[in-house]
PDB file of N, CA and C in Angstrom:
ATOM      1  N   UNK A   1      33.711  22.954  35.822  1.00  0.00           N
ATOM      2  CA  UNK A   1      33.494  22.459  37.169  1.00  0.00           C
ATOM      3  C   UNK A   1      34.837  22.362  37.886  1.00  0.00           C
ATOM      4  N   UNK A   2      34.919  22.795  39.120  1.00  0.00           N
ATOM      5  CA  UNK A   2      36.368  22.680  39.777  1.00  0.00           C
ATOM      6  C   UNK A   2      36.723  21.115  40.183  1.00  0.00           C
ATOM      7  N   UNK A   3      37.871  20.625  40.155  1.00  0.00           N
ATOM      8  CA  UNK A   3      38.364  19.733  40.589  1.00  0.00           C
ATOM      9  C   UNK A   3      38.687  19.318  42.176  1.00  0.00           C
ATOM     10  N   UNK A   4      38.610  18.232  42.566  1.00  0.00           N
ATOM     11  CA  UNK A   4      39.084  17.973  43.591  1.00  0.00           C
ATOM     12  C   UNK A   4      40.530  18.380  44.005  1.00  0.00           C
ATOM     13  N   UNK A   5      41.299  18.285  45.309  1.00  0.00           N
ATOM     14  CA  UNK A   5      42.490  18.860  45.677  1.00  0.00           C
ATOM     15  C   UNK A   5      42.863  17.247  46.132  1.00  0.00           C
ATOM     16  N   UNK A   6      44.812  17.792  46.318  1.00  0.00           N
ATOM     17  CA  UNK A   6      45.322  16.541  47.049  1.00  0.00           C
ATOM     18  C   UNK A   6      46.187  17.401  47.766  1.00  0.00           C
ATOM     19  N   UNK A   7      46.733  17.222  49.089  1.00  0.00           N
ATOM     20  CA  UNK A   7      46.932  18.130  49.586  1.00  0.00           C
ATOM     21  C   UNK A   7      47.974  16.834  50.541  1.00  0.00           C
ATOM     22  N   UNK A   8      49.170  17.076  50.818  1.00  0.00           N
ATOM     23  CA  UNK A   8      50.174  16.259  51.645  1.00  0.00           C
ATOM     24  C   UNK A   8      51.341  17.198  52.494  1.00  0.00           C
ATOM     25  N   UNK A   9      51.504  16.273  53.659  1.00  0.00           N
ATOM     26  CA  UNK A   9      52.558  17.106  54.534  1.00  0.00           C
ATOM     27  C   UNK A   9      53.478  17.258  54.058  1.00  0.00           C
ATOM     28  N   UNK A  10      54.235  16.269  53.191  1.00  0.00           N
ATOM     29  CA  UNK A  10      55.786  15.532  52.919  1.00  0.00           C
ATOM     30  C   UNK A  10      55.286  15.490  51.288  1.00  0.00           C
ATOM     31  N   UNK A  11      56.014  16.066  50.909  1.00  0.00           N
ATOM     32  CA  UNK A  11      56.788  15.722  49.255  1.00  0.00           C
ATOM     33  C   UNK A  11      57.989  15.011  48.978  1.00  0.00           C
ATOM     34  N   UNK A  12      58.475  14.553  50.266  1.00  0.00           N
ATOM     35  CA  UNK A  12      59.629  13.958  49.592  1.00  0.00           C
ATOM     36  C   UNK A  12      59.765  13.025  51.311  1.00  0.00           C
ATOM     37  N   UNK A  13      59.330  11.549  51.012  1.00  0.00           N
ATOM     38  CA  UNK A  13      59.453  10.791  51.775  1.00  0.00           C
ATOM     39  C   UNK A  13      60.365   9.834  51.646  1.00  0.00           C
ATOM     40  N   UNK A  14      61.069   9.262  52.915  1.00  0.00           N
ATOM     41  CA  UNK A  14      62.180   8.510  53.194  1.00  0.00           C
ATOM     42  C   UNK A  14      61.636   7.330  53.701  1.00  0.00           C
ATOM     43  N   UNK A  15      61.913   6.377  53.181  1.00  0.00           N
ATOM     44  CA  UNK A  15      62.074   5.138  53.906  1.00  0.00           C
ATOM     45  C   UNK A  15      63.003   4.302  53.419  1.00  0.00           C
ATOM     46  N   UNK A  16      63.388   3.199  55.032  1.00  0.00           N
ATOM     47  CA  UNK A  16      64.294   2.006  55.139  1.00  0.00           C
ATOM     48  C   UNK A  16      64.491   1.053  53.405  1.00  0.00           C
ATOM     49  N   UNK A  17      65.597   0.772  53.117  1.00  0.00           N
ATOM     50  CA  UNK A  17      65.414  -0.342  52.186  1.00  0.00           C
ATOM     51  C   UNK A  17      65.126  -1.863  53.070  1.00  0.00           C
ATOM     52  N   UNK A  18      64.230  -2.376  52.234  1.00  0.00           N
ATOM     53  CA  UNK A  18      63.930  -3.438  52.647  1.00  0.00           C
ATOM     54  C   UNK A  18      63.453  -4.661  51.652  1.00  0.00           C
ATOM     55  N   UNK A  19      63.492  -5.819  51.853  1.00  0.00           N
ATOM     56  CA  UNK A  19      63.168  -7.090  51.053  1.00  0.00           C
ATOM     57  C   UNK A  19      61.210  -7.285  51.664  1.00  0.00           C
ATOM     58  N   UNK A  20      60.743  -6.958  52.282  1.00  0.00           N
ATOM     59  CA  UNK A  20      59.542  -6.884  52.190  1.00  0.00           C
ATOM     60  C   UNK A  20      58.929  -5.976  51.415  1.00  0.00           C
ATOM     61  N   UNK A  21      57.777  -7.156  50.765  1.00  0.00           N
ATOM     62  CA  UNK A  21      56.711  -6.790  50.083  1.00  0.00           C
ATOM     63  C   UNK A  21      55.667  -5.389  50.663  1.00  0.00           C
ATOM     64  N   UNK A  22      55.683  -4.307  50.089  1.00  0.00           N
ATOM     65  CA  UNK A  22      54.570  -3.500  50.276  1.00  0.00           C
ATOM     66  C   UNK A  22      54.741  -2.894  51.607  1.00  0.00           C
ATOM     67  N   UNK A  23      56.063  -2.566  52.206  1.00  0.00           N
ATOM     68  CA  UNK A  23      56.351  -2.265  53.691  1.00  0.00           C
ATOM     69  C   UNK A  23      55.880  -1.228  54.140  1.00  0.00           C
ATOM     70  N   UNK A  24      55.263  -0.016  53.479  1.00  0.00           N
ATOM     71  CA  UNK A  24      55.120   1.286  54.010  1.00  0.00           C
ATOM     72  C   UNK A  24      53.824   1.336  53.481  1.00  0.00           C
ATOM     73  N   UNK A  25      53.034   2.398  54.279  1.00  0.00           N
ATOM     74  CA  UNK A  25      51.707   2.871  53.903  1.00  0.00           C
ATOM     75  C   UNK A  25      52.337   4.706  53.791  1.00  0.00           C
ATOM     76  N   UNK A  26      52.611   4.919  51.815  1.00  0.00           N
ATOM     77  CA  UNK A  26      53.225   6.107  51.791  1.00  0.00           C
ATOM     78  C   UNK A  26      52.173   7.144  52.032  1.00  0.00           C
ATOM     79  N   UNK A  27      50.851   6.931  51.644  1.00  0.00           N
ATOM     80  CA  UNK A  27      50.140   8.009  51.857  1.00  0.00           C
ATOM     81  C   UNK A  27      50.003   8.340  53.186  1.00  0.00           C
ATOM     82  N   UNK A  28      49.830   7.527  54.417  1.00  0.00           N
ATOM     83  CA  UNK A  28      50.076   7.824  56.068  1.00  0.00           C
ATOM     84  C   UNK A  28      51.220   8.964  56.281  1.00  0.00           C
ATOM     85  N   UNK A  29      52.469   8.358  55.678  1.00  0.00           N
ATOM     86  CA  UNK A  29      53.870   8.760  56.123  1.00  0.00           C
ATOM     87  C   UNK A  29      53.725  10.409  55.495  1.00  0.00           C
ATOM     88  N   UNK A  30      52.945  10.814  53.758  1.00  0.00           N
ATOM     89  CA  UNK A  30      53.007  11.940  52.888  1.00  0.00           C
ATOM     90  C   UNK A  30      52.250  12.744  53.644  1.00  0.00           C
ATOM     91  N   UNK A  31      50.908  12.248  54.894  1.00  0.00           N
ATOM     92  CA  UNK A  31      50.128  12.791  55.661  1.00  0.00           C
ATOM     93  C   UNK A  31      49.005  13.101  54.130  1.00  0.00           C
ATOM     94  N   UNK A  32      48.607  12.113  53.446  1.00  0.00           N
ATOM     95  CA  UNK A  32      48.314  12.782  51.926  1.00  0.00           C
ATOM     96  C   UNK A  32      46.764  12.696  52.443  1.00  0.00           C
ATOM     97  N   UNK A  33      45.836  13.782  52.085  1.00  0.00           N
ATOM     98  CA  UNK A  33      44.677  14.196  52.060  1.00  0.00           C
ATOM     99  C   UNK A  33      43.457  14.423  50.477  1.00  0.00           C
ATOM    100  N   UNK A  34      42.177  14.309  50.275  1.00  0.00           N
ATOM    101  CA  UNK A  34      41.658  14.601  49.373  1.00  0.00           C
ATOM    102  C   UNK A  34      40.550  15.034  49.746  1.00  0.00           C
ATOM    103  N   UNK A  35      40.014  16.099  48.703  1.00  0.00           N
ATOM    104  CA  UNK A  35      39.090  16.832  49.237  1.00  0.00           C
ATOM    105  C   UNK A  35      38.679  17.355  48.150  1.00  0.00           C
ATOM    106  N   UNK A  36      37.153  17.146  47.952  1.00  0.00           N
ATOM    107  CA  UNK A  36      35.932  17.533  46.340  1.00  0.00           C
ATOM    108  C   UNK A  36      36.111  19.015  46.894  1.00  0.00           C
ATOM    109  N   UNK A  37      35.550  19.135  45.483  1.00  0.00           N
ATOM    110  CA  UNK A  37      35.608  20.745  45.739  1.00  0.00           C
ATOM    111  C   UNK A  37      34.920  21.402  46.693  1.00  0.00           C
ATOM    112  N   UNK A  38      33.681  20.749  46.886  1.00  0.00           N
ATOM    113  CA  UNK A  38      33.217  21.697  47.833  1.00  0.00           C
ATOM    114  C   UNK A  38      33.726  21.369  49.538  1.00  0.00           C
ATOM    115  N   UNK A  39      34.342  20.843  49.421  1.00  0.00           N
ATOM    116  CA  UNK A  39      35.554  20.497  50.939  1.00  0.00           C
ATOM    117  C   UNK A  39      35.097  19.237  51.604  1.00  0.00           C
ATOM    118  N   UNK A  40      34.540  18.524  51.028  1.00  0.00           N
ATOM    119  CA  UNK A  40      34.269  17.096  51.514  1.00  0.00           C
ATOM    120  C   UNK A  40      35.476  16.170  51.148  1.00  0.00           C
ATOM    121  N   UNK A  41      35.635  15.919  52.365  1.00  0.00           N
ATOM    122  CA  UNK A  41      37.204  14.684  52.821  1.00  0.00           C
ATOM    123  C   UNK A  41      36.197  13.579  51.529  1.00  0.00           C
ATOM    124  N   UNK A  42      37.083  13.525  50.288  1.00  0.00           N
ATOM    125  CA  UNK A  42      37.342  11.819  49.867  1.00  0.00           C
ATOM    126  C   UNK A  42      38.393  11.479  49.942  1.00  0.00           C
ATOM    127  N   UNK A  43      39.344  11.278  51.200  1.00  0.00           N
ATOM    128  CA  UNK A  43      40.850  11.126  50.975  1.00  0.00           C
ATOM    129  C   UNK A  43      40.625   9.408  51.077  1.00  0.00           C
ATOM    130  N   UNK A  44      39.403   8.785  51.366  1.00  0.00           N
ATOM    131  CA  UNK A  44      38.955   7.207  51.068  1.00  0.00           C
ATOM    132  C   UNK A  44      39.359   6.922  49.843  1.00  0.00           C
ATOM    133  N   UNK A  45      39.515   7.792  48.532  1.00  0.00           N
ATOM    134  CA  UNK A  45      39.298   7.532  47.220  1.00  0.00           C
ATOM    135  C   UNK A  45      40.553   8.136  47.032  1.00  0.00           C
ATOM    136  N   UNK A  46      41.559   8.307  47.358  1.00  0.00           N
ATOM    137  CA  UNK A  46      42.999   8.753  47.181  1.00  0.00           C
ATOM    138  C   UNK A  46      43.580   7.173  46.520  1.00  0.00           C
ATOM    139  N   UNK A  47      44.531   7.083  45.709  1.00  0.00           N
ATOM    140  CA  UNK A  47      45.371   6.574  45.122  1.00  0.00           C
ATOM    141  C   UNK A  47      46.788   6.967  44.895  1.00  0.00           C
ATOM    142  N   UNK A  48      47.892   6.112  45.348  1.00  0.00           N
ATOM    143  CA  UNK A  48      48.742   6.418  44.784  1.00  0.00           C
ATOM    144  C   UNK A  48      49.485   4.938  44.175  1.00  0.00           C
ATOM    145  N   UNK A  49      50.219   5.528  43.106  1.00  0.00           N
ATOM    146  CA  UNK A  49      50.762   4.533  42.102  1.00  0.00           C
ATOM    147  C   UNK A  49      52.118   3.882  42.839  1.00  0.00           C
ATOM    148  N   UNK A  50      52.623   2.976  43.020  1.00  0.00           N
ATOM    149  CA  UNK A  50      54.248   2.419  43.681  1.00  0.00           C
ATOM    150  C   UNK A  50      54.697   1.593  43.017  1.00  0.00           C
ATOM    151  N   UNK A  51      54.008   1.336  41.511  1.00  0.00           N
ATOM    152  CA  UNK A  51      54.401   0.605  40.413  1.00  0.00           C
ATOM    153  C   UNK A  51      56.181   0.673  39.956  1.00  0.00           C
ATOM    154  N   UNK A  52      56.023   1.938  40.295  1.00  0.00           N
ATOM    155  CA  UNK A  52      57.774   2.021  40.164  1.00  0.00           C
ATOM    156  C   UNK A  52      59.106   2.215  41.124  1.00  0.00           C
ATOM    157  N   UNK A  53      58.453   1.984  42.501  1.00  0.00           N
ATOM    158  CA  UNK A  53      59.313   2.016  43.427  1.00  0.00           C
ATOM    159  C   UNK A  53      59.709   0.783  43.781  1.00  0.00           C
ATOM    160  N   UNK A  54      60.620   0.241  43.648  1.00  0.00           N
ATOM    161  CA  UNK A  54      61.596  -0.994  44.015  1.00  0.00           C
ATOM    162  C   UNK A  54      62.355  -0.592  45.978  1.00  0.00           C
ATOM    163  N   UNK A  55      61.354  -1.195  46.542  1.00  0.00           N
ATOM    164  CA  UNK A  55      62.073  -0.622  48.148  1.00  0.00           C
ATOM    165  C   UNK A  55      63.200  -1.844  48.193  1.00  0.00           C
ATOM    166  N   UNK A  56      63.673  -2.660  47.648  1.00  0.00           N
ATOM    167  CA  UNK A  56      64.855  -3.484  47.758  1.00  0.00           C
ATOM    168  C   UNK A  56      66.354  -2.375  46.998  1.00  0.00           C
ATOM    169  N   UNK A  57      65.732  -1.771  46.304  1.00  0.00           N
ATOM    170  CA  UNK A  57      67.073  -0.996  46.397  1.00  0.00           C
ATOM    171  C   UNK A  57      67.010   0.705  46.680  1.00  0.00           C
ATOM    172  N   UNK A  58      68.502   1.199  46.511  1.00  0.00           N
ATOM    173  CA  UNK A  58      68.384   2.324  47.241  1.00  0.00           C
ATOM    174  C   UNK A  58      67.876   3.338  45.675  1.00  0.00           C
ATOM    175  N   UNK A  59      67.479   4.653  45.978  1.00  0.00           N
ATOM    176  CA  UNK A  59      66.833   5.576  45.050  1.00  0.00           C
ATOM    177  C   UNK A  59      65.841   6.333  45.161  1.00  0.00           C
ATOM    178  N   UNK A  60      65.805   6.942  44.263  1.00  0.00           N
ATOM    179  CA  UNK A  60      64.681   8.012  44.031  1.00  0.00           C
ATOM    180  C   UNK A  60      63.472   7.690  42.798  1.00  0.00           C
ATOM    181  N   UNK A  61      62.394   7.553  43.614  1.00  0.00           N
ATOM    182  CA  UNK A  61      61.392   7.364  42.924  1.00  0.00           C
ATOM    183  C   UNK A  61      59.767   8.052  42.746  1.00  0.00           C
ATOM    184  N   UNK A  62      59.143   8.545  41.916  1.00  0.00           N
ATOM    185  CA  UNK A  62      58.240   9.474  41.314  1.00  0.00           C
ATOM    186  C   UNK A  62      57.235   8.431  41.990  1.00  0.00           C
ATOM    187  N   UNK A  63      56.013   9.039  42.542  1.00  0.00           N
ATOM    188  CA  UNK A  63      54.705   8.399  42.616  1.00  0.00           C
ATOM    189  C   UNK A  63      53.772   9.288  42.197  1.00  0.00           C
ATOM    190  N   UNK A  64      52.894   8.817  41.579  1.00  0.00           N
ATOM    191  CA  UNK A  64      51.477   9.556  41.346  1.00  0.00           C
ATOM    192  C   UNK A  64      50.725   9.489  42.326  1.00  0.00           C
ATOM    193  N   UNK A  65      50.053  10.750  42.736  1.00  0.00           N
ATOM    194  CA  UNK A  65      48.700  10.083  43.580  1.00  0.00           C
ATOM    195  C   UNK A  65      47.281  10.721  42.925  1.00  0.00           C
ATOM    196  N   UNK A  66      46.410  10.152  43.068  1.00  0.00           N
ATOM    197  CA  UNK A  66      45.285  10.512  42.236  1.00  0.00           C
ATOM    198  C   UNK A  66      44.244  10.242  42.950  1.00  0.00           C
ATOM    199  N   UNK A  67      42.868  11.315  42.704  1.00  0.00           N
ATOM    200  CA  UNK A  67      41.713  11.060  43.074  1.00  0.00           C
ATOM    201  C   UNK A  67      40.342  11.624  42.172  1.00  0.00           C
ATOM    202  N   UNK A  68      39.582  10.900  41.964  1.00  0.00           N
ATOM    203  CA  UNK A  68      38.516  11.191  41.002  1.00  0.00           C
ATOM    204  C   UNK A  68      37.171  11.423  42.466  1.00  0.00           C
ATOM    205  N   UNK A  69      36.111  12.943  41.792  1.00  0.00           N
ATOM    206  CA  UNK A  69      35.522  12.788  42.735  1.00  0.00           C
ATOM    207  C   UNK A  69      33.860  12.193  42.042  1.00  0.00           C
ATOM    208  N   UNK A  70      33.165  12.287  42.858  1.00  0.00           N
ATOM    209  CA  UNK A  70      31.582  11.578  42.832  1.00  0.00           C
ATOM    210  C   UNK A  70      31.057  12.441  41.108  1.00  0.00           C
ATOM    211  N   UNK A  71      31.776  13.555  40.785  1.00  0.00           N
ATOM    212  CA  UNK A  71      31.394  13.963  39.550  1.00  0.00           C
ATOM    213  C   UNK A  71      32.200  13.477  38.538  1.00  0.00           C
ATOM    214  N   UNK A  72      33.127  12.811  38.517  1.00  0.00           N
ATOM    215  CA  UNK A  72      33.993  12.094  37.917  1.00  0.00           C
ATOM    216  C   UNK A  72      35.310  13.069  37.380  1.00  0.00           C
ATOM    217  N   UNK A  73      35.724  13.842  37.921  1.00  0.00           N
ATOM    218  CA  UNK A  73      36.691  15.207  38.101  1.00  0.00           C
ATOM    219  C   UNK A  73      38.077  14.516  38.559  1.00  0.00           C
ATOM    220  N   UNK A  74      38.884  14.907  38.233  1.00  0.00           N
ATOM    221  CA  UNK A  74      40.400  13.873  38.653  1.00  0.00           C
ATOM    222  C   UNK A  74      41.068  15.414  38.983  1.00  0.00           C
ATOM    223  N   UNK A  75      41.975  14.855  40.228  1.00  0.00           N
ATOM    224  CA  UNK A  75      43.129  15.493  40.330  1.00  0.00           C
ATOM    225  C   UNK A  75      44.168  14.940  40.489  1.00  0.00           C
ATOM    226  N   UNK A  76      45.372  14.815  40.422  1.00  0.00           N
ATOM    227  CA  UNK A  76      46.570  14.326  40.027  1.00  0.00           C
ATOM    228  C   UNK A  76      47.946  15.470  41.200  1.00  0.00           C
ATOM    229  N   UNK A  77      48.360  14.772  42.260  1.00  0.00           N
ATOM    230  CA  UNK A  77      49.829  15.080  42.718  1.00  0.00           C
ATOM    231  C   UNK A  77      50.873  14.140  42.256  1.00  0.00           C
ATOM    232  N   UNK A  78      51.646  14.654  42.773  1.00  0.00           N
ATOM    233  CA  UNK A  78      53.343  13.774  42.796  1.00  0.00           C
ATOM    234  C   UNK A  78      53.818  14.145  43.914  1.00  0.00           C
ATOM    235  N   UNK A  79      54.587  12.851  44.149  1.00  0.00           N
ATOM    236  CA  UNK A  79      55.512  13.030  45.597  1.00  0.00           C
ATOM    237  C   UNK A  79      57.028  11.677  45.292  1.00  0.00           C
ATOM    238  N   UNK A  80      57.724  12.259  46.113  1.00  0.00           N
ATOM    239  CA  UNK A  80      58.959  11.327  45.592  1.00  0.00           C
ATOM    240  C   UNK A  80      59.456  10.693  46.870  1.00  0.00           C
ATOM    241  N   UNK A  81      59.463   9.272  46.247  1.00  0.00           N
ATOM    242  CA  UNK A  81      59.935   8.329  47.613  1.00  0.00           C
ATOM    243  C   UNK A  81      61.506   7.595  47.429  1.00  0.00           C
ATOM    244  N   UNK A  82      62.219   8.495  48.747  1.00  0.00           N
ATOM    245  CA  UNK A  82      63.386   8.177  48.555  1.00  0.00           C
ATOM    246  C   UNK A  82      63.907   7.061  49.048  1.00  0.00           C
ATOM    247  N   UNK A  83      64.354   5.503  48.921  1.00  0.00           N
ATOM    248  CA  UNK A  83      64.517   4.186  49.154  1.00  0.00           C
ATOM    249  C   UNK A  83      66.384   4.426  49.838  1.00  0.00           C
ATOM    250  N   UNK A  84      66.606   5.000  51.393  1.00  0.00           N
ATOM    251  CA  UNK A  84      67.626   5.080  51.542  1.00  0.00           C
ATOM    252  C   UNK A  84      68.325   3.481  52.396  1.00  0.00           C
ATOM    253  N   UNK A  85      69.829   3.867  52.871  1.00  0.00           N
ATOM    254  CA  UNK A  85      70.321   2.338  53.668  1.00  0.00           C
ATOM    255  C   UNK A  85      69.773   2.786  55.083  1.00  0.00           C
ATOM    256  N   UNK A  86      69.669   1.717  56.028  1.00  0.00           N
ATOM    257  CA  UNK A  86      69.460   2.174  57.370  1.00  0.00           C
ATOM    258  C   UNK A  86      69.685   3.626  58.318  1.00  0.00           C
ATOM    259  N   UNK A  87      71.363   3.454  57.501  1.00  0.00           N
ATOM    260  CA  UNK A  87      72.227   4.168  58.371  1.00  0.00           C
ATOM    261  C   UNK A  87      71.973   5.810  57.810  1.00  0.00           C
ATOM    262  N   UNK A  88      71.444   5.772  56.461  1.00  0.00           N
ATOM    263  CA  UNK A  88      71.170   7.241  56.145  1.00  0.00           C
ATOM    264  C   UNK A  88      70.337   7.651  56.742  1.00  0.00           C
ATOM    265  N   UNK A  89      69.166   6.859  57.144  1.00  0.00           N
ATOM    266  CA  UNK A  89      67.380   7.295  57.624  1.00  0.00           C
ATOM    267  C   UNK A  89      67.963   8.306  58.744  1.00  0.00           C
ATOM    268  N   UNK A  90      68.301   7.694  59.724  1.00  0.00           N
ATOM    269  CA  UNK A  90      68.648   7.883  60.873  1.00  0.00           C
ATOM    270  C   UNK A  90      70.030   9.503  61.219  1.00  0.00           C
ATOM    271  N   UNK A  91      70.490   9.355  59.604  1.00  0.00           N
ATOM    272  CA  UNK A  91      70.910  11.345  59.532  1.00  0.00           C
ATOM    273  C   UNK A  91      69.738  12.269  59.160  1.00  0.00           C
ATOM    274  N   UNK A  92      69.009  11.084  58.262  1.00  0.00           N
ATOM    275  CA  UNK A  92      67.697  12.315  58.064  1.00  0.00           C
ATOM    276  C   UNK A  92      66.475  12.509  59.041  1.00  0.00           C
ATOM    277  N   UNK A  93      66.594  11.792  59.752  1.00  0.00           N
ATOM    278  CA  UNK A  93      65.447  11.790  61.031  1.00  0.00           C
ATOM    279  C   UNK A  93      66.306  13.151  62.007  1.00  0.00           C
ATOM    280  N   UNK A  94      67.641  12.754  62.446  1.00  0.00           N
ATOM    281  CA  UNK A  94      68.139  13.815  63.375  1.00  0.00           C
ATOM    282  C   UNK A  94      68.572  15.156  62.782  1.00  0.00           C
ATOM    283  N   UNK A  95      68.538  15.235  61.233  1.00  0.00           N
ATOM    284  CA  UNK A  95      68.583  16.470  60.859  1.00  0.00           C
ATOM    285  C   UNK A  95      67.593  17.268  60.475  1.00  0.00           C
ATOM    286  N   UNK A  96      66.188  16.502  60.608  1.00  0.00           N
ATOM    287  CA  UNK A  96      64.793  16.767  60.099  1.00  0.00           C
ATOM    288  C   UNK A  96      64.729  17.454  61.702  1.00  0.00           C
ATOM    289  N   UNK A  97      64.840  16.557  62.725  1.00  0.00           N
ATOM    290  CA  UNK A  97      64.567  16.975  63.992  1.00  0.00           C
ATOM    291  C   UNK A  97      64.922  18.353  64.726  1.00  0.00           C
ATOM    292  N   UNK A  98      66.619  18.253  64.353  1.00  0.00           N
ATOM    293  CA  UNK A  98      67.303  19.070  64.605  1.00  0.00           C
ATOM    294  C   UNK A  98      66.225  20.852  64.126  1.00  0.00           C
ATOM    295  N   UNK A  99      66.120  20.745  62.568  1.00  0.00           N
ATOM    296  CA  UNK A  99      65.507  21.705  62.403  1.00  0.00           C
ATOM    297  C   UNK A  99      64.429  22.168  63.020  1.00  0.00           C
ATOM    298  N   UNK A 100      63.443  21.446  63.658  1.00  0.00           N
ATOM    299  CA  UNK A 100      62.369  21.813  63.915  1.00  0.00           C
ATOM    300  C   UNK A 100      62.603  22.300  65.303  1.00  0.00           C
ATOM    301  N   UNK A 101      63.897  22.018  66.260  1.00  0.00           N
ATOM    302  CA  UNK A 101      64.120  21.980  67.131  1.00  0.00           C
ATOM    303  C   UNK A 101      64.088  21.221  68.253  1.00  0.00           C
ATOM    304  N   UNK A 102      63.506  20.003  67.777  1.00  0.00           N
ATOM    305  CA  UNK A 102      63.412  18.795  68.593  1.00  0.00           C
ATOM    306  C   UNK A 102      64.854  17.966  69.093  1.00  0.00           C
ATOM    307  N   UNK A 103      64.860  17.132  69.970  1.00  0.00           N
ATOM    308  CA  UNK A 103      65.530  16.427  70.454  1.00  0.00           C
ATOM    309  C   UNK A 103      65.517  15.239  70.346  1.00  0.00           C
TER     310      UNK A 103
END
């Protein structure tokens, strides 16, 4: 039986360090999507793991994201969330921009 898909804009997301609890919604920011095989959106039933991301300090960190569908079928991505200082975000926003050609 085929598996469900996970399907995301961003593999490698940036955010602010910060002392708040739970600050980002990464799957919004990954643009992360799920979809049964036969192309029905369960991106409701998307999961991802942040068990190991510490956003109080700076780094690179592995997330799982996972989704099981109504047949009980799992699929499994990864995406990596990078925990930078203020002042870095803000080279990677204008050099992200820069490329696309934005202003």
């Amino acid at each position: 039986m085929a598996k469900p898909t996970i399907t995301m804009d961003l593999r490698d997301v940036y955010v602010q360090k910060t002392k708040i609890k739970d600050p980002y919604n990464i799957l919004d920011l990954a643009n992360g999507k799920a979809f049964a095989a036969d192309g029905t959106d369960i991106t409701d039933s998307l999961i991802i793991s942040l068990k190991k991301v510490d956003f109080r300090n700076v780094g690179d960190y592995e997330c799982t994201m996972s989704v099981m569908d109504s047949q009980g079928n799992l699929a499994i991505n990864y995406l990596m969330v990078h925990v930078v200082p203020a002042h870095r975000l803000k080279n990677i926003f204008k050099i992200f921009h820069a490329k696309r050609g934005e202003r």
